[in-house]
Each structure stands twice: as C-alpha cells, then as structure tokens.
Protein backbone atom coordinates (compact mmCIF):
# COMPACT_ATOMS: atom_id res chain seq x y z
CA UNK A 1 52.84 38.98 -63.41
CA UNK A 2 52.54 39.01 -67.15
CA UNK A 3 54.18 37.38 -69.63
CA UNK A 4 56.16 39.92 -71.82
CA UNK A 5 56.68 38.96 -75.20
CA UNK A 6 54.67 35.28 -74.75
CA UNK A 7 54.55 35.09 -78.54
CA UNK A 8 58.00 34.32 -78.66
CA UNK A 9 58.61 32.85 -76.04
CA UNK A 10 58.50 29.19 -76.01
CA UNK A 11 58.19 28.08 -72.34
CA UNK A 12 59.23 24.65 -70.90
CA UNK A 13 56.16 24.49 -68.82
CA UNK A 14 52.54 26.14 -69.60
CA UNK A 15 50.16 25.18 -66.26
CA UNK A 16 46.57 25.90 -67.34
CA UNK A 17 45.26 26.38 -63.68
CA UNK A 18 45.38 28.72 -60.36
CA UNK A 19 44.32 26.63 -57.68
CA UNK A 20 46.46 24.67 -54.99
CA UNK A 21 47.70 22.09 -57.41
CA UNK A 22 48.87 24.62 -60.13
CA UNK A 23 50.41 26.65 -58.09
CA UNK A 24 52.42 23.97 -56.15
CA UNK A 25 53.30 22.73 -59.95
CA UNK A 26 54.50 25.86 -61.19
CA UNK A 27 56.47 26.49 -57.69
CA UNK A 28 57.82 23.07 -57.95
CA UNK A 29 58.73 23.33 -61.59
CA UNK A 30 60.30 26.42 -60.96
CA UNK A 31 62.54 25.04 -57.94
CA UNK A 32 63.62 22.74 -61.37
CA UNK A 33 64.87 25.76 -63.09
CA UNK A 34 61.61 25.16 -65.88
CA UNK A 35 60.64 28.37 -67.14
CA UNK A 36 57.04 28.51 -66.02
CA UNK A 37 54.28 30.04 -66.73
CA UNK A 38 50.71 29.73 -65.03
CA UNK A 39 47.11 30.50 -66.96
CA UNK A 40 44.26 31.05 -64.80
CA UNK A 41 40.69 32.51 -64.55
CA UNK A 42 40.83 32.30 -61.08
CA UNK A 43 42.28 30.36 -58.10
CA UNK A 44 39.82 27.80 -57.49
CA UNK A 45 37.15 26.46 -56.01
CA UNK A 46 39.53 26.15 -52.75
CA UNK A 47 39.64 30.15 -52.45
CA UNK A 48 36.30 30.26 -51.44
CA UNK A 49 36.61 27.84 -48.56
CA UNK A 50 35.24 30.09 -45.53
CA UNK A 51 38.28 28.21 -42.76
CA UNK A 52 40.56 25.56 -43.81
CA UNK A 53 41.43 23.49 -40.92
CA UNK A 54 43.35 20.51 -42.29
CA UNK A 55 46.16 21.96 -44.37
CA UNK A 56 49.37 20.73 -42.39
CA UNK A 57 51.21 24.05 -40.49
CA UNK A 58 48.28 25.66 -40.36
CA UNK A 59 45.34 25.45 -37.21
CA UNK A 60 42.68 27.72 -39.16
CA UNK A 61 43.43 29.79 -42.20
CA UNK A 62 40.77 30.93 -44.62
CA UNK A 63 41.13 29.77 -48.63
CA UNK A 64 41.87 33.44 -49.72
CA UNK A 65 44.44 33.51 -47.48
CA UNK A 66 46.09 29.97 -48.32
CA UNK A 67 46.31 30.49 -51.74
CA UNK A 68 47.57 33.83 -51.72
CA UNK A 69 50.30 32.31 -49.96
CA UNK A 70 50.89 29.46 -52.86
CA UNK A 71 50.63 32.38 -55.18
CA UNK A 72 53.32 34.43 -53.32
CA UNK A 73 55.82 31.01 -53.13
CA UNK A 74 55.40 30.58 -56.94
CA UNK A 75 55.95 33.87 -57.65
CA UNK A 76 59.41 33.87 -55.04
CA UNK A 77 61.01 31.34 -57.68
CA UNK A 78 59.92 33.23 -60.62
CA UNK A 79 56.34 31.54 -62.18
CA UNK A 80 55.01 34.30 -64.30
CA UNK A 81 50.83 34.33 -63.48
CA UNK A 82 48.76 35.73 -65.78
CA UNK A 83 44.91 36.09 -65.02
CA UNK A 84 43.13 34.56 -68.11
CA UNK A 85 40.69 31.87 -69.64
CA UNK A 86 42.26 29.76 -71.89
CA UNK A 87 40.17 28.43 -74.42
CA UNK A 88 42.03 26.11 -76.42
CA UNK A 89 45.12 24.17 -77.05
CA UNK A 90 46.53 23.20 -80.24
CA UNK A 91 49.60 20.54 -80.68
CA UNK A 92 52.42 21.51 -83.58
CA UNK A 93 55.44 20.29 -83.90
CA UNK A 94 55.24 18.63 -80.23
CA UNK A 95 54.80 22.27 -79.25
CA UNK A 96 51.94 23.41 -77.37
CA UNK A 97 50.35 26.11 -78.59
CA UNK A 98 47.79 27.86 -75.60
CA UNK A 99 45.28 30.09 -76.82
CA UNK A 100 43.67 33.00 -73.95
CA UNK A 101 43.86 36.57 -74.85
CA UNK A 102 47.37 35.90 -76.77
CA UNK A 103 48.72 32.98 -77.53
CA UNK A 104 51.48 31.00 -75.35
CA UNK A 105 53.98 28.46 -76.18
CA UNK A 106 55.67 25.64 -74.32
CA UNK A 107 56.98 22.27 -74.45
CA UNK A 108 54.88 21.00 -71.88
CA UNK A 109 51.32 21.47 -70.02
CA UNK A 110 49.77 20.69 -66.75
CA UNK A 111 46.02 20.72 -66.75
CA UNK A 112 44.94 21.67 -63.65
CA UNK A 113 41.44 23.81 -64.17
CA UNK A 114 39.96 21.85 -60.86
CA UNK A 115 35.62 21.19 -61.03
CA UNK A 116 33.04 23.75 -61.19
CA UNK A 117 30.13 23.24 -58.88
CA UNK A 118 27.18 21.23 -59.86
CA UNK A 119 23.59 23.01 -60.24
CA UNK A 120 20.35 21.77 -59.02
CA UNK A 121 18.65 22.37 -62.87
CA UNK A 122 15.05 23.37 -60.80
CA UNK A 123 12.68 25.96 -61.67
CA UNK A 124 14.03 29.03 -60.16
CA UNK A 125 17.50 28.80 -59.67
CA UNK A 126 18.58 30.29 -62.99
CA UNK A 127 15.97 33.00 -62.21
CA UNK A 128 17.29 33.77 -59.13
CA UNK A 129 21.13 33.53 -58.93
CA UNK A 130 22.85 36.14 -57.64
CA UNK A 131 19.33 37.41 -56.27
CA UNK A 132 19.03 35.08 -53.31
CA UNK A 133 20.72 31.98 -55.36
CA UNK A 134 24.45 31.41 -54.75
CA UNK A 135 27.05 29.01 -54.70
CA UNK A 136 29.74 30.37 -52.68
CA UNK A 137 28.87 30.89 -48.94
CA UNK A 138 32.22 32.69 -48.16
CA UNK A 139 31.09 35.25 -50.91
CA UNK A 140 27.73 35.97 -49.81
CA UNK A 141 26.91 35.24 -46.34
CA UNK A 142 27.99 38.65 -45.49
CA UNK A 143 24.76 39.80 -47.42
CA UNK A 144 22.56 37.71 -45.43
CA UNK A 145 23.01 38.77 -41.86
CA UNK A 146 20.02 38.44 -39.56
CA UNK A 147 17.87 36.82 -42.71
CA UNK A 148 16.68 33.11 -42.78
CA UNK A 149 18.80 30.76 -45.19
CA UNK A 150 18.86 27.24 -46.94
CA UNK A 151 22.16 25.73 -47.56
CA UNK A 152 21.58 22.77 -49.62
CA UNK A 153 23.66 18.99 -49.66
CA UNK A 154 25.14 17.03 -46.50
CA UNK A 155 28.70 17.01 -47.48
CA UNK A 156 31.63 18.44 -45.75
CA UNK A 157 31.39 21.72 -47.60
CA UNK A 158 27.67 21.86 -47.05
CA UNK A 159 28.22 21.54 -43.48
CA UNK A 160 30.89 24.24 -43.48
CA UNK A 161 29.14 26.56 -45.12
CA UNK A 162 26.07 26.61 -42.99
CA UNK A 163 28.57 26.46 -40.15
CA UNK A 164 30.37 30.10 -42.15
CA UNK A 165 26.34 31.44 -42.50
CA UNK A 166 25.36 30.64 -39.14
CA UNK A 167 27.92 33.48 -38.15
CA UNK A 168 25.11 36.03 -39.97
CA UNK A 169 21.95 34.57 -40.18
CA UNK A 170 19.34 34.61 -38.05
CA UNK A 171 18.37 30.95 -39.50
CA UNK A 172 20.13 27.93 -41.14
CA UNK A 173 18.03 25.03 -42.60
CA UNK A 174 20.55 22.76 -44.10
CA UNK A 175 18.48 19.84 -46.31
CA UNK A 176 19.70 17.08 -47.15
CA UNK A 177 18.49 14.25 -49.60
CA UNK A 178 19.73 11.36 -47.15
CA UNK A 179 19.06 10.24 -42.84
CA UNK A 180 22.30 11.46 -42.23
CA UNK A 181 25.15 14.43 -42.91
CA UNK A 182 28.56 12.52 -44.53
CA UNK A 183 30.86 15.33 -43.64
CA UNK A 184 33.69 15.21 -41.47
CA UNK A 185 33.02 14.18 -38.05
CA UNK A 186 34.02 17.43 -36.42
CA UNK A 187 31.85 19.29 -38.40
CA UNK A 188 28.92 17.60 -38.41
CA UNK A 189 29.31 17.31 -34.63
CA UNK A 190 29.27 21.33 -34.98
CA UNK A 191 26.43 21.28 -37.12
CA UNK A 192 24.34 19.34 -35.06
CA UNK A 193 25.27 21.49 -31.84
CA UNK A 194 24.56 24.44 -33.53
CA UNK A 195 21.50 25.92 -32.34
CA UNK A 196 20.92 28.43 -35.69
CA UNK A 197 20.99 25.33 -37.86
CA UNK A 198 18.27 22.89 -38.48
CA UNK A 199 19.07 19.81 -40.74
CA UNK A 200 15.68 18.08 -42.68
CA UNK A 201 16.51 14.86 -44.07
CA UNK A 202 14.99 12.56 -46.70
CA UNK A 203 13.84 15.89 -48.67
CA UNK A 204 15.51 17.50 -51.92
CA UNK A 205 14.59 20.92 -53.65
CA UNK A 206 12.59 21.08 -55.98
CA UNK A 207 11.72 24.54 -56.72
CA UNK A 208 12.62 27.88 -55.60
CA UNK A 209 10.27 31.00 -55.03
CA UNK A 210 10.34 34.83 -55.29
CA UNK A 211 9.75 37.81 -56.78
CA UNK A 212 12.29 39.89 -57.47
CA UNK A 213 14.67 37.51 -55.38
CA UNK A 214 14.31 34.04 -53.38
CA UNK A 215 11.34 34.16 -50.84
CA UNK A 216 11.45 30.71 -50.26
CA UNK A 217 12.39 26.77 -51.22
CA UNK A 218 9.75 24.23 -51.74
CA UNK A 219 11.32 21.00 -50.33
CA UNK A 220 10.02 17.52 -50.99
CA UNK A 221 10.20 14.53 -48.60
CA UNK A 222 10.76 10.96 -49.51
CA UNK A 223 6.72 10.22 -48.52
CA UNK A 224 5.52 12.86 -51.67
CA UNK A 225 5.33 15.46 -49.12
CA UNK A 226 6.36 18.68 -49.97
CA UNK A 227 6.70 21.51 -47.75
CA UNK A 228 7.98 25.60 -48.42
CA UNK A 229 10.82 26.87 -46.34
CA UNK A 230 10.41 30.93 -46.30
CA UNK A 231 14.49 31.44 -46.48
CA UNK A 232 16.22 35.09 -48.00
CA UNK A 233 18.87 32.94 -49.81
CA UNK A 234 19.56 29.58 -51.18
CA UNK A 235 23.25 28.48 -51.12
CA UNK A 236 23.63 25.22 -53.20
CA UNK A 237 26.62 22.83 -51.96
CA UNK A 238 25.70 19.33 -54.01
CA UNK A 239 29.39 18.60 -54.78
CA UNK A 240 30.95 19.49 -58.28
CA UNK A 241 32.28 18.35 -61.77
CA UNK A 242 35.41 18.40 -63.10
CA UNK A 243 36.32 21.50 -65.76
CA UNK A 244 38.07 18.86 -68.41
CA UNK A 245 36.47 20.16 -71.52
CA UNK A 246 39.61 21.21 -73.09
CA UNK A 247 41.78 17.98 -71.85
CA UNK A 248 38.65 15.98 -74.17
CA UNK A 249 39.15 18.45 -77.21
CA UNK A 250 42.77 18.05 -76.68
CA UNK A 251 42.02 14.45 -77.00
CA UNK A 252 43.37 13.05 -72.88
CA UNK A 253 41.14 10.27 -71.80
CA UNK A 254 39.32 10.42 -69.09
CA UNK A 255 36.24 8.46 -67.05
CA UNK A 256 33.38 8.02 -67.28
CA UNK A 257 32.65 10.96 -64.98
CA UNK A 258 35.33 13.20 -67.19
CA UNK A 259 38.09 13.12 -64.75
CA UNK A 260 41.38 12.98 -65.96
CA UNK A 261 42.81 9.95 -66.53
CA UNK A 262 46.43 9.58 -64.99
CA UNK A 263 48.94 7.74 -64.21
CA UNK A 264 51.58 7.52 -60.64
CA UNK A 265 53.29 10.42 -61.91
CA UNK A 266 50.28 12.76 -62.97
CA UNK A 267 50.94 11.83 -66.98
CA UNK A 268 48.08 11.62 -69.52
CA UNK A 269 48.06 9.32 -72.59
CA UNK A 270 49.48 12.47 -74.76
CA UNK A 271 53.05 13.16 -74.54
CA UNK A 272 53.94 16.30 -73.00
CA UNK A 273 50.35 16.25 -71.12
CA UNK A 274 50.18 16.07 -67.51
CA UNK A 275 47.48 17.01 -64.94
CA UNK A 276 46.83 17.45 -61.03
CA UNK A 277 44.43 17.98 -58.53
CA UNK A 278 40.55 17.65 -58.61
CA UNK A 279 40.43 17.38 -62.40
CA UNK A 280 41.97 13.99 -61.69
CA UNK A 281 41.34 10.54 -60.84
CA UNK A 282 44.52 10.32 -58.84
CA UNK A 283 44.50 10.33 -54.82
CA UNK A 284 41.52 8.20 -55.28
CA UNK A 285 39.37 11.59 -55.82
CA UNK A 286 40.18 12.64 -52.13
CA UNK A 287 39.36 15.87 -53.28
CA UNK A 288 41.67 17.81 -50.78
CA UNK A 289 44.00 20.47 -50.67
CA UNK A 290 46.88 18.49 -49.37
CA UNK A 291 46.65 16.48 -52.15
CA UNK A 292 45.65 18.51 -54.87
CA UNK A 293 49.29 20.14 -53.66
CA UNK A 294 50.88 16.88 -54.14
CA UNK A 295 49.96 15.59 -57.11
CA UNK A 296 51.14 19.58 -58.59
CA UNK A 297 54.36 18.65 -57.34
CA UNK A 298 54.58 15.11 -58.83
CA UNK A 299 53.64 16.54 -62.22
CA UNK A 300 56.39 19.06 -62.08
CA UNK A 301 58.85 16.46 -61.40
CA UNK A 302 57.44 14.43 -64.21
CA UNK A 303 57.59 17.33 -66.47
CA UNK A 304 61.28 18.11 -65.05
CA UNK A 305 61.88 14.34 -66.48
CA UNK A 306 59.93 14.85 -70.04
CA UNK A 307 61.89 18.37 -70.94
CA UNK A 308 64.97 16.75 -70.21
CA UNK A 309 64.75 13.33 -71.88
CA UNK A 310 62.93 15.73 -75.40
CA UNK A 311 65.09 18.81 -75.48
C-alpha cells in the first residue's frame, strides 16, 4: 500500500524494515492509533526460511507464508507498506526526514533492516553466483533436482537447508569447518539420518570451479589436505551481518560487530531512534523469529511513550 501524498505527510512512526520485527512494530504501533508507515526492500532474511517449525501456533509453516501473514495483520490495522530502499535519514527539527524514491516524514523511526548474509570472499564465488553460487536454498533448490550439491556452514540454517535440498538433489555434502554440526538438535539428528547428505568436517572452501557455472568446490582439511567435491551448486550458509550502515551514518552506536546498540525497551542513544530484531544486540542475539517479533512490539510501545511525552 502506498503512501499518498508522503511529502506532506508527517507520520508518527516511519519503520525502515519488512521482516518479522517491523512488521510486528508497525502492527503494534498501529493497535496504538500511531500513524504508521513501513519502508522495505524486502521482507527479510526470514522469508526465505524453507519450514519454520518453532514459531508458537504454528507446527510447520514456510517463511513466505509467515510473513505474508505479519504483512496481512499490519495491513488489517492500517500500516501503509511501501516496497523501497531507503538510503538515508536526515534529522531536522527533531523530524525525521527518510529518503527512498520520495522522501517520508515522521516523528519517530524503528530501524529494523535485519543482517545480510556473510560471503566466503574465495576465488570463484563472485564468478559464479547465480550460476551454481547461491545463498538462499528455498530460492534455488528447485533448480537443482537430481544434481550433486554443497551446502556450506554447520549452523541451524545450514542444516536446514541441506535438509530443504535433499528434497531435489541427488547429493548433499554439507562441510563444515568444525568436528561437529551446532544446529538444533532435531535437525542435526535429521541431518545425520539423512541418507542424501554427507557432512565432512575439519575442512573449509577455499575455491570454487567451473566454466560457465560451478563444476565443483575444492575443500581443504585441517591436515593441508585439500580435496575437489564435483557438486552442480554451492549454497553458502556461514551465518550473517547486521545491515546497520545507515543507523552508523545516522550516528546510533553500536558494537563492535555493528549491531545496534539498545536498551530494555528497543531505544538507541538518539531520541526518537529505536530498533528491533537481528540488527540488535537485544535478546542476547537469539536471532529468532519469536523474538525478532517481540522486540518490534516493545519498540512500538516505546515509541507509543516518546510521541506522547514530545507532541
């Protein structure tokens, strides 16, 4: 839903953010009778998630499908979405001033962009994404059905996505830089039982092959020796970083690992600054949607308390 007439329009809340936490925010803020208004390039890194299986009301539902339903209970109260980047924020007058394809006002702004996944940075995975190289297993492993695959990293969503690719692909070598997989129990129990997948440990990547896409992955152990898996596709799970490049412009503090900085109730050290989710370092970096979801609704209700105490 677009905004009509956003360059007037001075909004009491502006979240920067279409994932889990941004949309509980903007649902929540809206349930506060905030006129709301949510900026996003996207929902998130949690719309990609093949099956979510520990979101409370909910025994398996995919991430498409969850969000969409966030999305849908925003929109119910009346959050206007618009699908945009936003690439910088200006402060005047203790108004916020967004900037995307127009330029938004508001009194008020939750950052909640989420992380963006990290990259290996080894010969031949620039070369070769999207041509064998991909980060999003939900996305792709329709492509790769009956083909050989490498899923790389031993964390939760590693294991789920070769869990989502063993569903197409003939093979599933999941490698892993460590003696053993530190996903949750229940899938690395399924991982393990899975006869499609094969987990190497003690090796890391260190280049990928082809021609005119991926032919194979040349592993190395901890011993020096290397060895070359011939895989179709490379799917790179080795956790992610947090999109806070415009929270440091804007000048919010955060670690040393550029999560947000925040406080009980999801505010920043600027006024009128609040944030949620995975771009935090609130729920202890839990990383999860339950909590990404609950940490959007504590920053509406600390936003509900900041309009009200400054109008």
């Amino acid at each position: 839903m677009a905004a009509e007439g956003a360059g007037e329009v001075i909004y009491d809340l502006i979240v920067i953010g279409g994932g889990p936490a941004g949309l509980s925010a903007a649902m929540y803020a809206r349930r506060y009778n905030l006129k709301t208004l949510v900026i996003a390039k996207d929902y998130g890194l949690a719309a990609d998630a093949p099956n979510i299986e520990n979101y409370p009301g909910f025994i398996s539902i995919s991430g498409g499908d969850l969000v969409r339903k966030f999305m849908e209970h925003a929109e119910y109260y009346g959050a206007e979405i618009e699908m945009d980047e936003v690439i910088d924020i200006w402060i005047k007058d203790k108004i916020f001033e967004v900037i995307a394809s127009d330029t938004y006002k508001a009194k008020s702004i939750i950052l909640a962009m989420g992380t963006k996944r990290k990259t290996l940075d080894i010969p031949g995975e620039a070369e070769f994404r999207g041509r064998g190289v991909s980060y999003c297993a939900t996305c792709d492993a329709p492509l790769f059905r009956n083909r050989v695959v490498a899923v790389i990293g031993g964390s939760d969503a590693a294991c789920v996505s070769s869990l989502h690719l063993s569903e197409f692909a003939s093979k599933v070598y999941q490698v892993y830089r460590r003696d053993k997989l530190r996903g949750e129990p229940i899938n690395v129990k399924r991982v393990l039982e899975n006869e499609k997948i094969e987990v190497i440990y003690n090796a890391v990547p260190v280049e990928i092959l082809g021609d005119v896409r991926v032919k194979g992955v040349k592993i190395r152990f901890q011993n020096g020796e290397e060895k070359i898996l011939h895989v179709d596709g490379v799917f790179i799970e080795i956790g992610s970083i947090p999109n806070s490049q415009l929270a440091k412009k804007l000048g919010v503090e955060v670690d040393e690992e550029g999560y947000i900085k925040v406080d009980a109730g999801m505010r920043t050290n600027i006024p009128g600054v609040f944030a949620a989710g995975d771009i935090t370092t609130g729920s202890e970096k839990f990383e999860q949607i339950v909590t990404a979801v609950a940490e959007g609704a504590l920053a509406a209700r600390s936003v509900y308390s900041y309009v009200r105490r400054n109008v």
